[in-house]
Protein backbone atom coordinates (compact mmCIF):
# COMPACT_ATOMS: atom_id res chain seq x y z
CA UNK A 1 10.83 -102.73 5.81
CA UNK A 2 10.72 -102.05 9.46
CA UNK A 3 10.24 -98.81 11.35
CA UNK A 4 11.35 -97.90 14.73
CA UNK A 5 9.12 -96.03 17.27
CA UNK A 6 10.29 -92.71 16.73
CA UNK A 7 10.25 -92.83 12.75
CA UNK A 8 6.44 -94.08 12.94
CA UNK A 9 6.01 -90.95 15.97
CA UNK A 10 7.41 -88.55 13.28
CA UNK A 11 5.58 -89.29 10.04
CA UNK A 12 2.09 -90.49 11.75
CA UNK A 13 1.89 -87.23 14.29
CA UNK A 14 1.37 -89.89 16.96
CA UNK A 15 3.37 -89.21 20.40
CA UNK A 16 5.51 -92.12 21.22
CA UNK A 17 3.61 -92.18 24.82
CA UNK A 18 0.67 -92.97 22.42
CA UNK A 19 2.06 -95.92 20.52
CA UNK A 20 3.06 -97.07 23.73
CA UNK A 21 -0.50 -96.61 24.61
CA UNK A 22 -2.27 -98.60 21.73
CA UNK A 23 0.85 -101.69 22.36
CA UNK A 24 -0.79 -101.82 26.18
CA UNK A 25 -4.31 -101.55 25.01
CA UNK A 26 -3.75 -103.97 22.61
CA UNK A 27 -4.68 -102.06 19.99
CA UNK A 28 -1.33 -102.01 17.96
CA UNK A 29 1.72 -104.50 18.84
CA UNK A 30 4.92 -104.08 16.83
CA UNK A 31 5.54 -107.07 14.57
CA UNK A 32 9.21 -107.23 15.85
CA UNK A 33 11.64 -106.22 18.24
CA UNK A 34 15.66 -104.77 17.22
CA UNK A 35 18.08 -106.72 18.76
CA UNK A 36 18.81 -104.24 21.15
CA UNK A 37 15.02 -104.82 22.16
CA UNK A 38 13.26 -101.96 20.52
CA UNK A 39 9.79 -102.00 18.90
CA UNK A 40 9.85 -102.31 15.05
CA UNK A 41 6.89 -101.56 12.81
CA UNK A 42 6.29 -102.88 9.97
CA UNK A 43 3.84 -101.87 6.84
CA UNK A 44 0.78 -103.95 7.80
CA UNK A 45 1.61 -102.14 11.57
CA UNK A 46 1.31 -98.89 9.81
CA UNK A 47 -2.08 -99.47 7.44
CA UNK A 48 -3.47 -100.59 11.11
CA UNK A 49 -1.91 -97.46 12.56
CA UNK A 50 -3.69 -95.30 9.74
CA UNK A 51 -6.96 -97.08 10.60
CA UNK A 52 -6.84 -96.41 14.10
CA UNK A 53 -6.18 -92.86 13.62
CA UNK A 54 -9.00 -92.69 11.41
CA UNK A 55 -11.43 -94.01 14.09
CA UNK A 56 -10.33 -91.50 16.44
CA UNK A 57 -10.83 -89.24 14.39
CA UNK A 58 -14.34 -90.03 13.67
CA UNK A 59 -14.50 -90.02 18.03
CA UNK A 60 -14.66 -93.97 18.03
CA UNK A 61 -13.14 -95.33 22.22
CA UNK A 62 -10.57 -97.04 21.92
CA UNK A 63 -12.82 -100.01 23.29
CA UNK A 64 -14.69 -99.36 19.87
CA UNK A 65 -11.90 -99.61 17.81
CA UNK A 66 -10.80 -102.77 19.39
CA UNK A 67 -13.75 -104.32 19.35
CA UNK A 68 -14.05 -103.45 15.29
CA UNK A 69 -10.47 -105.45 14.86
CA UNK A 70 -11.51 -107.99 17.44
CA UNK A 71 -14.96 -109.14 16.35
CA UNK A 72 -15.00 -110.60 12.98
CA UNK A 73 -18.99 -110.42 13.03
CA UNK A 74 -18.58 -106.69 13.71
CA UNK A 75 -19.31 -104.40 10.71
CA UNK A 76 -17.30 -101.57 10.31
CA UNK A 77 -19.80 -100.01 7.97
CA UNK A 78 -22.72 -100.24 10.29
CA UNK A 79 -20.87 -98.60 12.82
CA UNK A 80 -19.24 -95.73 10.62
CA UNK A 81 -23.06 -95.36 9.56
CA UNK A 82 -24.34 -94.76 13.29
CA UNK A 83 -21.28 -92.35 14.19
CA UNK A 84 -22.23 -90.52 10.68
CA UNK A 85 -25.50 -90.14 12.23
CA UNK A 86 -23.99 -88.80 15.83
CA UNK A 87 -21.74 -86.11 13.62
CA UNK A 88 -24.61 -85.17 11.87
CA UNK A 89 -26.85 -84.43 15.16
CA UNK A 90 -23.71 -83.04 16.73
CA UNK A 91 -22.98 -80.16 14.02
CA UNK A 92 -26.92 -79.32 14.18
CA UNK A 93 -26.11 -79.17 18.38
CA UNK A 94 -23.14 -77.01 18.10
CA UNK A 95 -24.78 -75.00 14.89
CA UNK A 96 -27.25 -74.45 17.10
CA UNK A 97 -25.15 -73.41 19.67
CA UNK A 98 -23.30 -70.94 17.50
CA UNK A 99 -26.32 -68.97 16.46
CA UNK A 100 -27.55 -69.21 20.34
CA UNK A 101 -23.91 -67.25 20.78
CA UNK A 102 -24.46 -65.02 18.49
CA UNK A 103 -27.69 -64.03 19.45
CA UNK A 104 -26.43 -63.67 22.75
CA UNK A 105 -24.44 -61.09 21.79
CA UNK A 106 -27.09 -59.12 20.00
CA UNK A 107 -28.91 -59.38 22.92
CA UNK A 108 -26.14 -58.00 25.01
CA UNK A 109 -25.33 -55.26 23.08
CA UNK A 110 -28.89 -53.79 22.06
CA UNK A 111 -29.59 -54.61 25.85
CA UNK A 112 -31.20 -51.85 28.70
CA UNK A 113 -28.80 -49.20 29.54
CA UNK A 114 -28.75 -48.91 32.78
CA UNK A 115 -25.67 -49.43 35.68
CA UNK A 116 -26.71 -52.43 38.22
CA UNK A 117 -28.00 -49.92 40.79
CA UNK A 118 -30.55 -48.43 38.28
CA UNK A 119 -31.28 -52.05 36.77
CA UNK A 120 -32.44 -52.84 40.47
CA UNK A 121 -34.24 -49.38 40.89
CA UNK A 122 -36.40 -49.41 37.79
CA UNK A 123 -37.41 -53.23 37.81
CA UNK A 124 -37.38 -54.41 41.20
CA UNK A 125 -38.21 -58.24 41.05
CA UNK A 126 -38.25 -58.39 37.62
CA UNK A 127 -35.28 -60.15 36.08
CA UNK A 128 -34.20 -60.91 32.51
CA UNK A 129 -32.87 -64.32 32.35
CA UNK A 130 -30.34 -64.17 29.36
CA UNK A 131 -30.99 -67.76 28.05
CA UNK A 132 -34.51 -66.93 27.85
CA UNK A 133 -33.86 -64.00 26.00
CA UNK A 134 -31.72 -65.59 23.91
CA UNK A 135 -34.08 -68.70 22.86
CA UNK A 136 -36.57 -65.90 22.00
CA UNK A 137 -34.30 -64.07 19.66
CA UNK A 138 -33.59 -67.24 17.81
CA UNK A 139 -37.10 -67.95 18.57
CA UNK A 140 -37.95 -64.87 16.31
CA UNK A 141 -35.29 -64.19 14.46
CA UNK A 142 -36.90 -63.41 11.15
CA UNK A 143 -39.37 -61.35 13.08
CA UNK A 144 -40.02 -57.65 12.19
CA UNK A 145 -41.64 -57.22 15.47
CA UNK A 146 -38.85 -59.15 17.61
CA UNK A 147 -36.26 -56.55 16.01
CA UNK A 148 -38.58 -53.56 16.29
CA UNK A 149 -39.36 -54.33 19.46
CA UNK A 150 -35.16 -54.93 20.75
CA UNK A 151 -34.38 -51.55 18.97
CA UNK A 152 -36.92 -49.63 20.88
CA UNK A 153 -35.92 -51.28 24.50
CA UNK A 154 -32.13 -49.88 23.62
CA UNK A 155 -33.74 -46.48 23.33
CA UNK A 156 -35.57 -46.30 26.37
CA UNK A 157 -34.38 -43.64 29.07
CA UNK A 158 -34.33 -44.84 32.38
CA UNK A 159 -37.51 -42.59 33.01
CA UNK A 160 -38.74 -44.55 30.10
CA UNK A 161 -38.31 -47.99 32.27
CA UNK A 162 -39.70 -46.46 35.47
CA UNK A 163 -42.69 -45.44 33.52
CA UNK A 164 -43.13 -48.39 32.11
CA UNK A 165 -42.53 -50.67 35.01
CA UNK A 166 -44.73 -48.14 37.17
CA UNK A 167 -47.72 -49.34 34.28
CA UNK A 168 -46.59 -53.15 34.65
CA UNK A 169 -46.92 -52.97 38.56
CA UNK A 170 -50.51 -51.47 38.48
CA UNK A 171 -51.73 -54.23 35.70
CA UNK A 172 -49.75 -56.93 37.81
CA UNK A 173 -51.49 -56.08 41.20
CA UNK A 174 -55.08 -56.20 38.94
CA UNK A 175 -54.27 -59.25 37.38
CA UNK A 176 -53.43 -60.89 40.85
CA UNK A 177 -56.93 -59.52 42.23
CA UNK A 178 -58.91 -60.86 39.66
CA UNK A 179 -57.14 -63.73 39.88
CA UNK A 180 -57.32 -64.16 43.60
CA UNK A 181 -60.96 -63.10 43.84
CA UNK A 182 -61.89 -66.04 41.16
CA UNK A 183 -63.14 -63.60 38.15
CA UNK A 184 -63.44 -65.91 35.17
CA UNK A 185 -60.68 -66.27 33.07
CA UNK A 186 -62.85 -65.65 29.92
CA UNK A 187 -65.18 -63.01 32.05
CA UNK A 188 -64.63 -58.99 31.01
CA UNK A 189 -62.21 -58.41 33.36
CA UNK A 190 -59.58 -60.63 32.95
CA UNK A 191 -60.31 -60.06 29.05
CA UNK A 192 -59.93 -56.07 29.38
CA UNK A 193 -57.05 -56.73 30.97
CA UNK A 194 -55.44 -58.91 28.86
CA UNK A 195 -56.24 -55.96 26.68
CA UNK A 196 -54.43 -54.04 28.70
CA UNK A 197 -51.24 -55.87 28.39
CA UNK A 198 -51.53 -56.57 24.83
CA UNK A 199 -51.88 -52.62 24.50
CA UNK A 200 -49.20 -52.34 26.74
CA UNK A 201 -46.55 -54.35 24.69
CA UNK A 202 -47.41 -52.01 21.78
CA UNK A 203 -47.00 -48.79 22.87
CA UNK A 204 -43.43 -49.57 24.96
CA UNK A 205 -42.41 -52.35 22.12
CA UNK A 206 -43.62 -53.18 19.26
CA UNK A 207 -47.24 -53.76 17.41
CA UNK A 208 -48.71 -56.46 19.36
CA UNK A 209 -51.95 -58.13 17.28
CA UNK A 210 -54.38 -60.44 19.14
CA UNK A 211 -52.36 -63.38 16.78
CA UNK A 212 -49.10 -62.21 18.43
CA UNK A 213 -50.60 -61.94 21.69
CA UNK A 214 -51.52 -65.32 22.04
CA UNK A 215 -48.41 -66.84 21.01
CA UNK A 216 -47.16 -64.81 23.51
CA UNK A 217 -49.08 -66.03 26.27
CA UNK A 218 -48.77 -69.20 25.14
CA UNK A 219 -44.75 -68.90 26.68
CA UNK A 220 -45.89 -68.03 29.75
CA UNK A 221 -47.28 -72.00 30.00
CA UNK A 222 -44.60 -73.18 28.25
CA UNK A 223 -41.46 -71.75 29.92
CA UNK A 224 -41.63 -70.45 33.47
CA UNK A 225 -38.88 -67.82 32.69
CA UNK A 226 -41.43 -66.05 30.23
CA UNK A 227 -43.85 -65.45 32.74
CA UNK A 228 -41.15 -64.74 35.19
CA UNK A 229 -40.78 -61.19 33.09
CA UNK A 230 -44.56 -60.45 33.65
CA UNK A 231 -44.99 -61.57 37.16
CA UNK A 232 -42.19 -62.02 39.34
CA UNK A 233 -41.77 -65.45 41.30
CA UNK A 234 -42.84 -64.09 44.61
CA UNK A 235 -45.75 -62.81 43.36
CA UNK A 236 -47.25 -65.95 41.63
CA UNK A 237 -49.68 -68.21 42.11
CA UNK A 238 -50.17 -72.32 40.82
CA UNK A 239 -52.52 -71.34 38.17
CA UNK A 240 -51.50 -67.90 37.46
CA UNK A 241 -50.12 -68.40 34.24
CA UNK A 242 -52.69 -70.57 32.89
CA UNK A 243 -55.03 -68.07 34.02
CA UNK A 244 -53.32 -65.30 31.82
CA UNK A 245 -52.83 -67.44 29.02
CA UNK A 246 -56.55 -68.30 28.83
CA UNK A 247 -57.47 -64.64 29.46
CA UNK A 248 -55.35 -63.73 26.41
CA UNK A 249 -57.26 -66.00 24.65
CA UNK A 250 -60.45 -65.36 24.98
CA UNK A 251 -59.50 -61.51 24.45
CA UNK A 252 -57.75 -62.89 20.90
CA UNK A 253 -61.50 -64.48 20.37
CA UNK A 254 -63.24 -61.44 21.83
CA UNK A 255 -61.48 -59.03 18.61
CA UNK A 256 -62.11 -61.94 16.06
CA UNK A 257 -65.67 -61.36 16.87
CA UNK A 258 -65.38 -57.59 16.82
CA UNK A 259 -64.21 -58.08 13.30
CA UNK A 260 -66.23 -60.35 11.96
CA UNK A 261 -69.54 -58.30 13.19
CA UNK A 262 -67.70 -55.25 11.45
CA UNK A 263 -67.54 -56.88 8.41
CA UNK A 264 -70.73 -58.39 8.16
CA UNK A 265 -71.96 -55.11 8.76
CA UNK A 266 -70.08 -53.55 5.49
């Protein structure tokens, strides 16, 4: 039994344009021609049809699929194993992606409250990258202190900010001076203020132990747009950030020690 163009269109939810397509490409050629001229399918035309379709679907290129039918030393099954693979890394992308999204919202809505003009006001230099924010919440999404910490930033007052940011700018220019007038990383007075910061975090955010302090500082290294939120660009220098990150550090080892001597002392 043969089929003409427009039946196969109809039942195979294939444009005709497309058929037309996959005769040029060379993909699928009508067994036979009416004798008026017009393409005729026939049954083995349609089980090739059906296995196209099924290629696409998978996201095979049409140079893939031809080169399937084309090369007899070509295995199908190798091939539907390596897209299987591609699926399964592309769902984990886009699942990704979704909770990324999602998060983004979260952030968005339990955000700072302030217009533009008092954004600018209260925190200068100091920008919030959104992707950054973002990758943290995900980051720390089963985190007590990450919530905590995003629930008491939506309460803030905008005298809340400009206190805070007015404490941020002090530590900053300190930091910067120590930094600049080559105080040891691991000396007293990077560690106090490490300390400070640490302190800092907990009394505007959310409890801050030496443990979560480190981790931390260990973004500011990592990701430039962590750091960015503690020192703005301008205000950087190469080295800063490993500087802080050590300073944390060694204020993380300076407590352990604290508590070990207190114990030892019980």
């Amino acid at each position: 039994m043969s089929y003409s163009v427009g039946q196969v269109s109809a039942f195979a939810g294939v444009t005709v344009r497309t058929l037309h397509h996959y005769d040029k490409a060379g993909l699928l050629s009508p067994s036979d021609r009416s004798h008026a001229g017009y393409r005729l399918y026939s049954e083995a035309d349609l089980v090739r049809l059906q296995q196209i379709l099924f290629y696409r679907e998978l996201g095979f290129a049409l140079d893939e699929i031809a080169a399937i039918f084309k090369d007899p030393q070509v295995n199908p099954l190798e091939r539907l194993r390596a897209r299987q693979r591609e699926l399964t890394e592309e769902i984990a992308r886009l699942q990704r992606l979704a909770e990324v999204a999602e998060r983004a919202i979260e952030v968005q809505r339990t955000g700072v409250s302030l217009t533009p003009q008092e954004r600018f006001e209260v925190f200068g230099e100091i920008t919030f990258d959104l992707s950054y924010a973002t990758e943290a919440e995900l980051k720390w999404a089963h985190s007590d202190g990450q919530r905590g910490a995003m629930a008491r930033a939506a309460a803030h007052t905008k005298e809340d900010w400009r206190q805070l940011m007015g404490e941020a700018a002090v530590w900053r220019a300190e930091l910067t001076a120590a930094f600049d007038e080559g105080e040891p990383c691991d000396g007293e007075r990077a560690m106090d203020l490490a300390e400070e910061h640490r302190l800092h975090i907990s009394r505007w955010f959310t409890s801050c132990p030496p443990d979560m302090h480190r981790r931390i500082a260990d973004d500011f290294v990592a990701d430039p747009r962590a750091f960015a939120l503690v020192i703005p660009p301008s205000q950087q220098r190469p080295g800063l950030a490993a500087y802080t990150r050590k300073a944390v550090h060694a204020n993380a080892a300076r407590h352990a020690e604290v508590r070990t001597v207190s114990e030892e002392d019980q």
